[in-house]
Protein backbone atom coordinates (compact mmCIF):
# COMPACT_ATOMS: atom_id res chain seq x y z
CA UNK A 1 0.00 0.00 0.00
CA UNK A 2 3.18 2.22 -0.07
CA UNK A 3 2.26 3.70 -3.58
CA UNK A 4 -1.54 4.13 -2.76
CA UNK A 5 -3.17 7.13 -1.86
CA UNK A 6 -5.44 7.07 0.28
CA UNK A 7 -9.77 9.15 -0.39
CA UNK A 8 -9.35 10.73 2.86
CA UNK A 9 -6.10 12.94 1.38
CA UNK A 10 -8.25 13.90 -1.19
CA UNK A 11 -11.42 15.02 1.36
CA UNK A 12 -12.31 18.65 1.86
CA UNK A 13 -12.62 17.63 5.71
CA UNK A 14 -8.83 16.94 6.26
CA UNK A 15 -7.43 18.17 9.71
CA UNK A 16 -4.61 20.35 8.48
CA UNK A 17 -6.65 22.71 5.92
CA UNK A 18 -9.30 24.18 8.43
CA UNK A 19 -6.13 25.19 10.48
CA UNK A 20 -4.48 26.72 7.71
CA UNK A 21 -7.87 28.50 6.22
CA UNK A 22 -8.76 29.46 9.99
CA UNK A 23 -5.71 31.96 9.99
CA UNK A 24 -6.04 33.98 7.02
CA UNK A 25 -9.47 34.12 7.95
CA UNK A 26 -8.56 35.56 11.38
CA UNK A 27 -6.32 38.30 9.79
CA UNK A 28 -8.86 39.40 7.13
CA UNK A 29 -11.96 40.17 9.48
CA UNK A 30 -10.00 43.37 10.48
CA UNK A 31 -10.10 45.04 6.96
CA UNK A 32 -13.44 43.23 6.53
CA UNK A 33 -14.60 45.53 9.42
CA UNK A 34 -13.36 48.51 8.33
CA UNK A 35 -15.09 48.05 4.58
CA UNK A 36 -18.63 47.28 6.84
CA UNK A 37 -18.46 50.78 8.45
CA UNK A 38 -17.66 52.64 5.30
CA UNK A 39 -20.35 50.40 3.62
CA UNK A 40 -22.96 51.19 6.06
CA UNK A 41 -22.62 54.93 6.13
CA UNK A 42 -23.48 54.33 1.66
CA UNK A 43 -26.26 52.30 3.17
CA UNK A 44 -27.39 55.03 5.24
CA UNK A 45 -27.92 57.91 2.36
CA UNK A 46 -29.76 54.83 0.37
CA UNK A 47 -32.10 52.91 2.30
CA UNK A 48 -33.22 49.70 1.17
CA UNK A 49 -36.44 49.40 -0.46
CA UNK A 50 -39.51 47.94 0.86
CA UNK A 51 -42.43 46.14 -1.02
CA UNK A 52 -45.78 47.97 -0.49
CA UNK A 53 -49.35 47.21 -2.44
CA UNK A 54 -51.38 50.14 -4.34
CA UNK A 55 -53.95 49.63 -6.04
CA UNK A 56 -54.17 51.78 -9.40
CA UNK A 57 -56.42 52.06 -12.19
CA UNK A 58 -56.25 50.19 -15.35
CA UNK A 59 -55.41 52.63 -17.15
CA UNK A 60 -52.40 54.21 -14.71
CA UNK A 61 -51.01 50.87 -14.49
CA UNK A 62 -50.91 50.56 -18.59
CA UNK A 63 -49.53 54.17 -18.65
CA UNK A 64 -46.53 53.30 -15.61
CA UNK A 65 -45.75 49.93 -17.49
CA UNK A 66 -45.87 52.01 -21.42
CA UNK A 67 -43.94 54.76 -19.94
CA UNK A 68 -41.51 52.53 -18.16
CA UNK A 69 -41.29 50.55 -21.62
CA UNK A 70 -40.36 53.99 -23.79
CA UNK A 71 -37.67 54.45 -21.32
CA UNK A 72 -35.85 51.42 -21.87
CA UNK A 73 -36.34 51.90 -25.75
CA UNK A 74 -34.74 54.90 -25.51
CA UNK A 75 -31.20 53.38 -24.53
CA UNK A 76 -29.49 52.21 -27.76
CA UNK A 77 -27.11 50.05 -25.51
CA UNK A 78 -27.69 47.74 -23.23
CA UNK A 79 -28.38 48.74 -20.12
CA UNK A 80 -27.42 46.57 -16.89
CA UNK A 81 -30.56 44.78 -15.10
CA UNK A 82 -29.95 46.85 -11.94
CA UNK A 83 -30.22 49.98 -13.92
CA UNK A 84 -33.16 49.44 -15.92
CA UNK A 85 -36.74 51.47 -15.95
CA UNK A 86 -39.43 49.65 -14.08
CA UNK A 87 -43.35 51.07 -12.87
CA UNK A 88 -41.96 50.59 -9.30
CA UNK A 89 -39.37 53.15 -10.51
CA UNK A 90 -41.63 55.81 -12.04
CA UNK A 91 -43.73 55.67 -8.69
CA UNK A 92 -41.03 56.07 -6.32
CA UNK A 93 -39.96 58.98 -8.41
CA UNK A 94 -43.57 60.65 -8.58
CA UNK A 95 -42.85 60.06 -4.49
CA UNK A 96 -40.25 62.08 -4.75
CA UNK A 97 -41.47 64.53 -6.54
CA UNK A 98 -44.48 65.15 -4.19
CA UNK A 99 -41.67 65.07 -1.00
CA UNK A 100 -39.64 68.24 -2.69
CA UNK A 101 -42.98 70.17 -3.94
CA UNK A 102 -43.77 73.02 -1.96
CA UNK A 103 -47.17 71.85 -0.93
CA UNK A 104 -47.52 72.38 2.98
CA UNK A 105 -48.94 68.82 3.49
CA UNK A 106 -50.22 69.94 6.77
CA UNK A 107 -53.30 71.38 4.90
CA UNK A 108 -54.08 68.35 2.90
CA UNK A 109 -56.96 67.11 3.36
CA UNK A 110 -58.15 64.91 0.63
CA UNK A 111 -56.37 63.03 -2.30
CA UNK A 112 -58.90 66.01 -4.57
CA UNK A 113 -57.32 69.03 -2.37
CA UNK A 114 -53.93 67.43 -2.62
CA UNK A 115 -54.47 67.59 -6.47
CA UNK A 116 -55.35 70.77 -6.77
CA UNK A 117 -52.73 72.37 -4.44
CA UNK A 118 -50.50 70.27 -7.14
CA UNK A 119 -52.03 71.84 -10.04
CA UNK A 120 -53.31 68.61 -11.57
């Protein structure tokens, strides 16, 4: 059995590579920290988005999905998935929009007065 070699050399659960992975491991959680906090100050200026059901008519939802179609036509190369025009995008611009306006919301009262204050 001198020249054969044995399955357990060849196993992913041999005793003297977790030691030797377990160290560089060890000395790269220090930079790994320092990347976190600079990564969660980014994360801070963009929060993550949430999910969140409206209910729109037919007709705005064909508009949001057309609209959101023209502006993907509109790039002549291709455009990276994260990047790309969606309805969920158009919306949370319009909510943009309406958080820079200069309504004072404090005299909303109705989605109608909230219109008109808007000039729609």
């Amino acid at each position: 059995m001198n020249g054969m070699v044995s399955l357990s050399q060849f196993s992913a659960f041999n005793s003297s590579v977790p030691s030797e992975t377990q160290e560089p491991a060890a000395t790269a959680d220090a930079p790994k920290a320092k990347v976190a906090k600079t990564g969660s100050s980014a994360k801070k200026s963009k929060e993550k988005p949430v999910s969140m059901v409206i209910e729109l008519t037919r007709d705005q939802q064909q508009w949001l999905s057309e609209t959101a179609q023209t502006i993907r036509d509109n790039n002549i190369n291709p455009v990276p998935a994260g990047e790309r025009v969606f309805p969920r995008h158009l919306i949370s611009v319009a909510v943009d929009l309406l958080h820079c306006s200069d309504v004072e919301i404090d005299g909303v009262l109705t989605v109608e007065d909230l219109r008109k204050k808007l000039g729609l």
